[in-house]
C-alpha atoms as a PDB file:
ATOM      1  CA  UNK A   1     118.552 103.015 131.150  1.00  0.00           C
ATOM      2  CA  UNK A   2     120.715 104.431 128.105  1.00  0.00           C
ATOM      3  CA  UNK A   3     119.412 104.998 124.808  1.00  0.00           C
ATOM      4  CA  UNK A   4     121.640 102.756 122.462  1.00  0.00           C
ATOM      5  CA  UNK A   5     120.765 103.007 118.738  1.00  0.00           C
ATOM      6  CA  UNK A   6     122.785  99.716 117.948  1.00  0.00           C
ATOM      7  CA  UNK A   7     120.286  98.108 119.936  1.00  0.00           C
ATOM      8  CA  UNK A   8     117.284  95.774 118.170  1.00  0.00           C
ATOM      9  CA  UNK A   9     113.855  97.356 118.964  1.00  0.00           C
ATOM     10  CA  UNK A  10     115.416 100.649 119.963  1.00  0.00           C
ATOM     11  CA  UNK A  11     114.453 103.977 118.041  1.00  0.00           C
ATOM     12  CA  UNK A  12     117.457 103.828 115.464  1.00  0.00           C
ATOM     13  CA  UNK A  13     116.295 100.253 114.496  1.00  0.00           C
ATOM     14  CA  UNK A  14     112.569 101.302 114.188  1.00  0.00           C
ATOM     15  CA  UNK A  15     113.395 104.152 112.330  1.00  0.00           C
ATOM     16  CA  UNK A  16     115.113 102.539 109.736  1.00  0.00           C
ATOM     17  CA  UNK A  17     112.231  99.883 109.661  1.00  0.00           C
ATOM     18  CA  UNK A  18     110.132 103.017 108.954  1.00  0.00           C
ATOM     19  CA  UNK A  19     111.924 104.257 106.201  1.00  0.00           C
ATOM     20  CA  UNK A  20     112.535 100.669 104.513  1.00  0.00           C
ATOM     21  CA  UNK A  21     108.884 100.263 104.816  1.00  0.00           C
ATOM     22  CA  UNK A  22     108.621 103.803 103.147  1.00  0.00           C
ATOM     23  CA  UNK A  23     110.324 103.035 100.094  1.00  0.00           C
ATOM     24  CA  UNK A  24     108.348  99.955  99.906  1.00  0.00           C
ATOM     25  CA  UNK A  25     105.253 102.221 100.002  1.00  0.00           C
ATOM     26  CA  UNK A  26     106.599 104.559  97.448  1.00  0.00           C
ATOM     27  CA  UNK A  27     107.421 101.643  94.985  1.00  0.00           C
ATOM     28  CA  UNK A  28     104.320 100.606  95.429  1.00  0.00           C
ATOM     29  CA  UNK A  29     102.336 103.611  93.870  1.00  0.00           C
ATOM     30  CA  UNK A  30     105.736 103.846  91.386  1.00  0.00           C
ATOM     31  CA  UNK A  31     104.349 100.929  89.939  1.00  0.00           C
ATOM     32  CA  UNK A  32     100.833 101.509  90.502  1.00  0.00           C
ATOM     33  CA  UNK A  33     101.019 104.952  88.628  1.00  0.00           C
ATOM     34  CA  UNK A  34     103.484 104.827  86.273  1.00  0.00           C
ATOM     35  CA  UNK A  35     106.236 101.541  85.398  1.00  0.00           C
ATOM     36  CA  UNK A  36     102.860  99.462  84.369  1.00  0.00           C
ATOM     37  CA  UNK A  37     101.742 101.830  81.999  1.00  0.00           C
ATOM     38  CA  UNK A  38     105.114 101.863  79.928  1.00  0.00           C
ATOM     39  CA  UNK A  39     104.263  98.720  78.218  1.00  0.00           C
ATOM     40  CA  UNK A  40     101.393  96.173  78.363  1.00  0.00           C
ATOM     41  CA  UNK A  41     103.454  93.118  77.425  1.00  0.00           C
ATOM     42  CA  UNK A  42     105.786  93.617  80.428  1.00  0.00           C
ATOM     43  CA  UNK A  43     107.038  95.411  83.426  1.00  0.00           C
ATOM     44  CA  UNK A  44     109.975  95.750  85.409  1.00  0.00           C
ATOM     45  CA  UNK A  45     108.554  94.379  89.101  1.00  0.00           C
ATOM     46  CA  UNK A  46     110.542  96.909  91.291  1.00  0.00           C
ATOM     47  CA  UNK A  47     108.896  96.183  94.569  1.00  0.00           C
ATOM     48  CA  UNK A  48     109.729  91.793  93.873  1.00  0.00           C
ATOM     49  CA  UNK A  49     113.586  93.321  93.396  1.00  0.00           C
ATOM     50  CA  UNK A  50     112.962  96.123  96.711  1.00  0.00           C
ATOM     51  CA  UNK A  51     111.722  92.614  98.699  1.00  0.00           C
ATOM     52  CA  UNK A  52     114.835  90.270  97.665  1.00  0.00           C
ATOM     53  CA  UNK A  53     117.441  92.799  98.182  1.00  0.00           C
ATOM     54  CA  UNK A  54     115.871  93.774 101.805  1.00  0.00           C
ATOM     55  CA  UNK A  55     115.042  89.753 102.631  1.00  0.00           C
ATOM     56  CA  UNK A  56     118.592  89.747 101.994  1.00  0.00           C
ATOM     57  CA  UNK A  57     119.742  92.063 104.580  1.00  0.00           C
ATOM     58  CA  UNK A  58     117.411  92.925 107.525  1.00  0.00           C
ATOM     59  CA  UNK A  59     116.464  90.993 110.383  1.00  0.00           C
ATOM     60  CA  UNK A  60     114.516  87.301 109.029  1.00  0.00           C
ATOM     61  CA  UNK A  61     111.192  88.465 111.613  1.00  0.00           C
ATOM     62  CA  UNK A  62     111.323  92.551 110.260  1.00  0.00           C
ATOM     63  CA  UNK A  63     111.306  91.567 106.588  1.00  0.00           C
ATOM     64  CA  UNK A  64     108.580  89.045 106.839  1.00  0.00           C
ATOM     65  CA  UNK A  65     106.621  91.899 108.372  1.00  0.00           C
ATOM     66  CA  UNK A  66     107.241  94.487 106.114  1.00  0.00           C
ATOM     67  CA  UNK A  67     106.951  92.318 103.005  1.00  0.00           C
ATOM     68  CA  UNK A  68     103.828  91.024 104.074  1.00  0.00           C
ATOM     69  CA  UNK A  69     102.350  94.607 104.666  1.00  0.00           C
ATOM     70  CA  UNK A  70     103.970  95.771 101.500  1.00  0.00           C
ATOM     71  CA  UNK A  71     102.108  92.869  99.240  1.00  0.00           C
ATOM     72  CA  UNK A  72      98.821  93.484 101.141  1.00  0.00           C
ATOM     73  CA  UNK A  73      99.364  97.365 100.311  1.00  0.00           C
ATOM     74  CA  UNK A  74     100.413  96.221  96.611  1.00  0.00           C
ATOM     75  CA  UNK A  75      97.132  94.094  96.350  1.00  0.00           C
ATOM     76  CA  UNK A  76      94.885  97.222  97.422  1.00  0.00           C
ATOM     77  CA  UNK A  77      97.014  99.878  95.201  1.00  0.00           C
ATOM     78  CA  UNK A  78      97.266  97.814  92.031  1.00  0.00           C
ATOM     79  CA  UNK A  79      94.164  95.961  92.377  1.00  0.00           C
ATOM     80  CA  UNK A  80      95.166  92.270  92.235  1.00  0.00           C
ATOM     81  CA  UNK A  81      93.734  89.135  94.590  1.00  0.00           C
ATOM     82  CA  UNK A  82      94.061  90.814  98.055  1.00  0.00           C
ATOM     83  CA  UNK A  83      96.415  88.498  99.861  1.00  0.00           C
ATOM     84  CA  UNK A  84      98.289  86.928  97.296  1.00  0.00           C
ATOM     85  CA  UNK A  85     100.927  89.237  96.650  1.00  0.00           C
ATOM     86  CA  UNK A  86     101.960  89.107 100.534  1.00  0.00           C
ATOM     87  CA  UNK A  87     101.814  85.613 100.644  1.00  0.00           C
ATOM     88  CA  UNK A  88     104.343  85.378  97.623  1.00  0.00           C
ATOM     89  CA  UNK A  89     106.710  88.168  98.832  1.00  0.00           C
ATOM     90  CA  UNK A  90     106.743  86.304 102.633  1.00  0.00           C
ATOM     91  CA  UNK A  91     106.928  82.831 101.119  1.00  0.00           C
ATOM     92  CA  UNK A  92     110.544  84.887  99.062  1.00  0.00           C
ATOM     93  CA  UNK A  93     111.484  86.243 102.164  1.00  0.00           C
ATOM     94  CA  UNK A  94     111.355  83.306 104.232  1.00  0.00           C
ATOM     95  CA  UNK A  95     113.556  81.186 101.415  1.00  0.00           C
ATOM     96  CA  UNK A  96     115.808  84.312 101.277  1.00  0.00           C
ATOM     97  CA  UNK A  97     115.959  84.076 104.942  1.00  0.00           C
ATOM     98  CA  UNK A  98     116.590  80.287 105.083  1.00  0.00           C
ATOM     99  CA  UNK A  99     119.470  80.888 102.739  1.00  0.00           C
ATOM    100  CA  UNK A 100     121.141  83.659 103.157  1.00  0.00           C
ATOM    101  CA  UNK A 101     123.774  82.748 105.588  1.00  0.00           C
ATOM    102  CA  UNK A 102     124.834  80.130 103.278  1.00  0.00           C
ATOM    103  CA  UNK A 103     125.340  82.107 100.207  1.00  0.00           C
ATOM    104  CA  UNK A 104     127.946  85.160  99.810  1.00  0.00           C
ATOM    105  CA  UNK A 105     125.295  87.549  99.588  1.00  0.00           C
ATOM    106  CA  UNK A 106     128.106  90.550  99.197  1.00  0.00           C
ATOM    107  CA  UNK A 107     128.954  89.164  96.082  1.00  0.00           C
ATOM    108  CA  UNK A 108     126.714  90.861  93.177  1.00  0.00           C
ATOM    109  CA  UNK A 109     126.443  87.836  90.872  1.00  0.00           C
ATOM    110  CA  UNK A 110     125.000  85.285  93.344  1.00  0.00           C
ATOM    111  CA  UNK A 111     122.303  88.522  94.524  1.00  0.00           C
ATOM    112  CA  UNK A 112     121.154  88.737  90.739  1.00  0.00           C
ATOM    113  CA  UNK A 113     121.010  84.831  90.150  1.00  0.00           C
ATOM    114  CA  UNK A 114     118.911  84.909  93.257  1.00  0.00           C
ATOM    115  CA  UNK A 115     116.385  87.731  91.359  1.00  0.00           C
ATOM    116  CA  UNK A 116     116.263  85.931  88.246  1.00  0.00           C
ATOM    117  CA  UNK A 117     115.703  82.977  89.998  1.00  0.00           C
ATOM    118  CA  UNK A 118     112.795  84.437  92.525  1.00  0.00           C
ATOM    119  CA  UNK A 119     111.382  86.257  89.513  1.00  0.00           C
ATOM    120  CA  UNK A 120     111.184  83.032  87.442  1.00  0.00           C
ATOM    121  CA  UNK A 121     108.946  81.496  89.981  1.00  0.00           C
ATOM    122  CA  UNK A 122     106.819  84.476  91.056  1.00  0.00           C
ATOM    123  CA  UNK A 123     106.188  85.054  87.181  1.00  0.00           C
ATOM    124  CA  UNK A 124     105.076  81.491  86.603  1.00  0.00           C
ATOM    125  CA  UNK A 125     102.525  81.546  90.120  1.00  0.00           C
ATOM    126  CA  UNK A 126     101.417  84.841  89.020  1.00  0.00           C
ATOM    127  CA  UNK A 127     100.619  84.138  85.525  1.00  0.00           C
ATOM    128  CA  UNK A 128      98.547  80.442  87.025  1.00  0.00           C
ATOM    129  CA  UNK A 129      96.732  82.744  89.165  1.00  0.00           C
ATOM    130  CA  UNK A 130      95.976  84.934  86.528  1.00  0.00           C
ATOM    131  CA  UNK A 131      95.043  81.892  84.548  1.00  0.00           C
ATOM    132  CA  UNK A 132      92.684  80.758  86.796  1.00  0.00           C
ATOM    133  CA  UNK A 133      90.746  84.186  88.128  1.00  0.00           C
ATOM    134  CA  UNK A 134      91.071  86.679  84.842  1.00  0.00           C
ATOM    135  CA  UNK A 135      91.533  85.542  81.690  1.00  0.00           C
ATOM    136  CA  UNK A 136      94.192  82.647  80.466  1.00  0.00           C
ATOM    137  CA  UNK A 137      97.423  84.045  79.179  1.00  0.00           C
ATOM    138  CA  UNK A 138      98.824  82.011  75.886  1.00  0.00           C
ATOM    139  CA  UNK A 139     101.765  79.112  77.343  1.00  0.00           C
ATOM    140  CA  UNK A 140     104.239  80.899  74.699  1.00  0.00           C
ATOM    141  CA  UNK A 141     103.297  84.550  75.902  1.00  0.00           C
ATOM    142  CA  UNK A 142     103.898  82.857  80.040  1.00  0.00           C
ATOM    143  CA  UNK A 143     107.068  81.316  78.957  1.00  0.00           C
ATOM    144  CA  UNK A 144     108.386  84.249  77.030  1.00  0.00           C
ATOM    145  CA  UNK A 145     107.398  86.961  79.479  1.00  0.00           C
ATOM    146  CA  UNK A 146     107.504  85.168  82.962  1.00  0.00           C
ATOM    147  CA  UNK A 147     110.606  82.602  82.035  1.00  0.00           C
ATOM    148  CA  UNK A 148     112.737  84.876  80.003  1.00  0.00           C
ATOM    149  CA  UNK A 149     111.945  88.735  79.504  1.00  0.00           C
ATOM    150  CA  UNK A 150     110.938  89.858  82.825  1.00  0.00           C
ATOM    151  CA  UNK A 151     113.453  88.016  84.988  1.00  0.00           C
ATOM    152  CA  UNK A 152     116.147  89.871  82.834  1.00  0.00           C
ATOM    153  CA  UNK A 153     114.781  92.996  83.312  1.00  0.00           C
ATOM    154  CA  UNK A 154     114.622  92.718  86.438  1.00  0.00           C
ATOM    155  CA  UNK A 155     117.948  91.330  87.110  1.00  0.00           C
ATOM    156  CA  UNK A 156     118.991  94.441  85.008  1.00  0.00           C
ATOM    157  CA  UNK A 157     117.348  96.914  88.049  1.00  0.00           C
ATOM    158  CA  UNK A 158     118.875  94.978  90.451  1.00  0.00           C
ATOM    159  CA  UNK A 159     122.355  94.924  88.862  1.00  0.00           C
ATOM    160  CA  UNK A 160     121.609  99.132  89.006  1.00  0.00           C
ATOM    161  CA  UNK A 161     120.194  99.165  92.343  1.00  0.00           C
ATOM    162  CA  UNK A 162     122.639  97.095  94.008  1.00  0.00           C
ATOM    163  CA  UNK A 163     125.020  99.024  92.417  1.00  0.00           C
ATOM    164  CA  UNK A 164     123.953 102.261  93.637  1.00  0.00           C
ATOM    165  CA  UNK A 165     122.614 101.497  97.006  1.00  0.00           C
ATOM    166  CA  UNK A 166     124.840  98.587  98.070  1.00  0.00           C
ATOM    167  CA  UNK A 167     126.393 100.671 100.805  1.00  0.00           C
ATOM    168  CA  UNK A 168     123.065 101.376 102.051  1.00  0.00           C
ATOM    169  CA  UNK A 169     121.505  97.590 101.794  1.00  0.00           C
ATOM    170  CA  UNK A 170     124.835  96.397 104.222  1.00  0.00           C
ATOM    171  CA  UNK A 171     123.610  99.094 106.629  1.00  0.00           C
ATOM    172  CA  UNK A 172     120.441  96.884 107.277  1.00  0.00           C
ATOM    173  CA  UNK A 173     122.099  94.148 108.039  1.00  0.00           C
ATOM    174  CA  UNK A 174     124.037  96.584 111.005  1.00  0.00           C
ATOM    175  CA  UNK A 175     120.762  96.657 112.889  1.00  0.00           C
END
Protein backbone atom coordinates (compact mmCIF):
# COMPACT_ATOMS: atom_id res chain seq x y z
CA UNK A 1 0.00 0.00 0.00
CA UNK A 2 1.41 3.47 -1.39
CA UNK A 3 1.05 6.61 0.31
CA UNK A 4 -0.87 8.90 -2.25
CA UNK A 5 -1.49 12.48 -1.01
CA UNK A 6 -4.20 13.07 -3.81
CA UNK A 7 -6.07 10.57 -2.06
CA UNK A 8 -9.39 11.59 0.29
CA UNK A 9 -8.68 10.57 3.94
CA UNK A 10 -4.97 10.25 3.31
CA UNK A 11 -2.39 12.46 5.35
CA UNK A 12 -2.16 15.37 2.67
CA UNK A 13 -6.02 15.68 2.84
CA UNK A 14 -6.08 15.63 6.72
CA UNK A 15 -3.47 17.95 6.92
CA UNK A 16 -4.97 20.50 5.05
CA UNK A 17 -8.28 19.83 7.04
CA UNK A 18 -5.99 20.68 10.00
CA UNK A 19 -4.80 23.79 8.90
CA UNK A 20 -8.32 25.04 7.43
CA UNK A 21 -9.64 24.20 10.77
CA UNK A 22 -6.63 26.29 12.19
CA UNK A 23 -7.41 29.40 10.61
CA UNK A 24 -10.90 28.91 11.63
CA UNK A 25 -9.57 28.71 15.22
CA UNK A 26 -7.41 31.72 14.84
CA UNK A 27 -10.37 33.85 13.44
CA UNK A 28 -12.12 32.86 16.06
CA UNK A 29 -10.06 34.54 18.95
CA UNK A 30 -9.34 37.46 16.00
CA UNK A 31 -12.72 38.30 16.61
CA UNK A 32 -13.03 37.36 20.08
CA UNK A 33 -10.03 39.69 21.06
CA UNK A 34 -9.88 42.31 18.88
CA UNK A 35 -12.40 43.09 15.39
CA UNK A 36 -15.45 43.37 18.10
CA UNK A 37 -13.90 45.87 20.06
CA UNK A 38 -13.31 48.35 17.04
CA UNK A 39 -16.81 49.49 17.10
CA UNK A 40 -19.97 48.62 19.09
CA UNK A 41 -22.47 49.40 16.34
CA UNK A 42 -20.87 46.83 13.99
CA UNK A 43 -18.32 44.30 13.04
CA UNK A 44 -16.88 42.78 10.16
CA UNK A 45 -17.94 38.78 10.80
CA UNK A 46 -14.64 37.24 9.43
CA UNK A 47 -15.22 33.71 10.50
CA UNK A 48 -19.28 33.90 8.51
CA UNK A 49 -16.87 35.09 5.31
CA UNK A 50 -13.82 32.13 6.42
CA UNK A 51 -17.15 29.54 6.42
CA UNK A 52 -18.71 30.65 2.87
CA UNK A 53 -15.52 30.83 1.06
CA UNK A 54 -14.41 27.20 2.51
CA UNK A 55 -18.31 25.73 2.08
CA UNK A 56 -17.46 26.82 -1.25
CA UNK A 57 -14.52 24.75 -1.92
CA UNK A 58 -13.84 21.67 0.29
CA UNK A 59 -15.45 18.48 0.39
CA UNK A 60 -19.70 19.04 1.31
CA UNK A 61 -19.06 16.23 4.58
CA UNK A 62 -15.38 18.13 5.75
CA UNK A 63 -16.93 21.60 5.81
CA UNK A 64 -20.02 20.65 7.66
CA UNK A 65 -17.58 19.27 10.22
CA UNK A 66 -15.34 21.92 10.57
CA UNK A 67 -17.99 24.64 10.50
CA UNK A 68 -19.88 23.00 13.01
CA UNK A 69 -16.78 22.71 15.40
CA UNK A 70 -15.78 26.19 14.47
CA UNK A 71 -19.41 27.77 15.61
CA UNK A 72 -19.39 25.55 18.75
CA UNK A 73 -15.71 26.97 19.42
CA UNK A 74 -17.13 30.58 18.42
CA UNK A 75 -20.07 30.12 20.97
CA UNK A 76 -17.53 29.19 23.91
CA UNK A 77 -14.81 32.02 22.84
CA UNK A 78 -17.23 34.88 22.29
CA UNK A 79 -19.77 33.88 24.68
CA UNK A 80 -23.02 33.65 22.68
CA UNK A 81 -25.99 30.72 22.94
CA UNK A 82 -23.73 27.59 22.80
CA UNK A 83 -24.98 25.81 19.73
CA UNK A 84 -26.40 28.37 17.72
CA UNK A 85 -23.61 29.66 15.93
CA UNK A 86 -22.80 25.97 14.56
CA UNK A 87 -26.13 25.37 13.68
CA UNK A 88 -26.18 28.63 11.47
CA UNK A 89 -22.70 28.14 9.91
CA UNK A 90 -23.82 24.16 9.00
CA UNK A 91 -27.31 25.20 7.97
CA UNK A 92 -24.73 27.98 5.29
CA UNK A 93 -22.67 25.24 4.51
CA UNK A 94 -25.15 22.79 3.60
CA UNK A 95 -27.04 25.56 1.15
CA UNK A 96 -23.49 26.42 -0.09
CA UNK A 97 -23.06 22.81 -0.63
CA UNK A 98 -26.46 22.24 -2.33
CA UNK A 99 -25.50 25.00 -4.70
CA UNK A 100 -22.36 25.19 -5.53
CA UNK A 101 -22.10 23.03 -8.52
CA UNK A 102 -24.69 25.08 -10.08
CA UNK A 103 -23.19 28.43 -9.72
CA UNK A 104 -19.66 29.58 -11.30
CA UNK A 105 -18.15 29.77 -8.06
CA UNK A 106 -14.61 30.94 -9.85
CA UNK A 107 -16.22 33.92 -10.78
CA UNK A 108 -15.70 36.71 -7.90
CA UNK A 109 -19.03 38.52 -8.30
CA UNK A 110 -21.42 35.56 -7.88
CA UNK A 111 -18.88 34.48 -4.48
CA UNK A 112 -19.62 38.08 -2.99
CA UNK A 113 -23.46 38.10 -3.92
CA UNK A 114 -23.43 34.79 -2.17
CA UNK A 115 -21.76 36.70 1.22
CA UNK A 116 -24.02 39.49 1.10
CA UNK A 117 -26.68 37.30 0.63
CA UNK A 118 -25.65 34.63 3.59
CA UNK A 119 -24.81 37.65 5.73
CA UNK A 120 -28.27 39.22 5.18
CA UNK A 121 -29.90 36.22 6.65
CA UNK A 122 -27.47 35.29 9.44
CA UNK A 123 -27.74 39.09 10.55
CA UNK A 124 -31.52 39.02 10.64
CA UNK A 125 -31.56 35.24 12.77
CA UNK A 126 -28.92 36.62 14.87
CA UNK A 127 -30.39 39.85 15.74
CA UNK A 128 -34.20 37.60 16.53
CA UNK A 129 -32.15 35.57 18.73
CA UNK A 130 -30.72 38.36 20.31
CA UNK A 131 -34.19 39.77 20.51
CA UNK A 132 -35.52 37.09 22.23
CA UNK A 133 -32.57 35.99 24.94
CA UNK A 134 -30.67 39.60 25.64
CA UNK A 135 -32.15 42.60 25.15
CA UNK A 136 -34.39 43.76 21.90
CA UNK A 137 -32.41 45.65 19.33
CA UNK A 138 -34.51 48.79 17.70
CA UNK A 139 -36.22 47.35 13.94
CA UNK A 140 -34.30 50.52 12.33
CA UNK A 141 -30.89 49.71 14.16
CA UNK A 142 -31.64 45.50 12.74
CA UNK A 143 -32.43 46.77 9.37
CA UNK A 144 -29.62 49.23 9.12
CA UNK A 145 -26.90 47.07 10.63
CA UNK A 146 -27.99 43.42 9.70
CA UNK A 147 -29.74 44.39 6.09
CA UNK A 148 -27.35 46.98 4.89
CA UNK A 149 -23.99 47.89 6.79
CA UNK A 150 -22.64 44.65 7.78
CA UNK A 151 -23.35 42.60 4.66
CA UNK A 152 -21.22 45.33 2.82
CA UNK A 153 -18.55 45.10 4.97
CA UNK A 154 -18.33 41.98 4.77
CA UNK A 155 -18.63 41.57 1.14
CA UNK A 156 -15.76 44.19 1.22
CA UNK A 157 -13.34 41.33 3.23
CA UNK A 158 -14.37 38.91 1.00
CA UNK A 159 -13.75 40.92 -2.19
CA UNK A 160 -9.93 41.25 -0.29
CA UNK A 161 -9.72 37.79 0.78
CA UNK A 162 -10.75 36.20 -2.30
CA UNK A 163 -8.54 38.34 -3.87
CA UNK A 164 -5.56 37.44 -2.04
CA UNK A 165 -6.08 33.85 -1.28
CA UNK A 166 -8.06 32.71 -4.33
CA UNK A 167 -5.20 30.51 -5.46
CA UNK A 168 -5.22 28.94 -2.19
CA UNK A 169 -9.28 28.47 -1.76
CA UNK A 170 -9.10 26.37 -5.50
CA UNK A 171 -6.47 24.21 -3.77
CA UNK A 172 -9.31 22.85 -1.44
CA UNK A 173 -11.33 21.95 -3.87
CA UNK A 174 -8.00 19.63 -5.29
CA UNK A 175 -8.50 17.36 -2.31
Amino acid sequence: CQYNPSKKGSIGGSMKNIVVFLIGLFLIFLEAFFTNHISSFLSIDLLLIYIILISLYMDKSYALIEVGLLGLLSDLVVGGIVGITALLFMAASYFISTVEKSIFKDKKLIVLFLVFVISIVYSIINAVVSAIFYVPVPLILVLLKGVILIPLLNVGVAFLAYSLFGDLLMKLREE
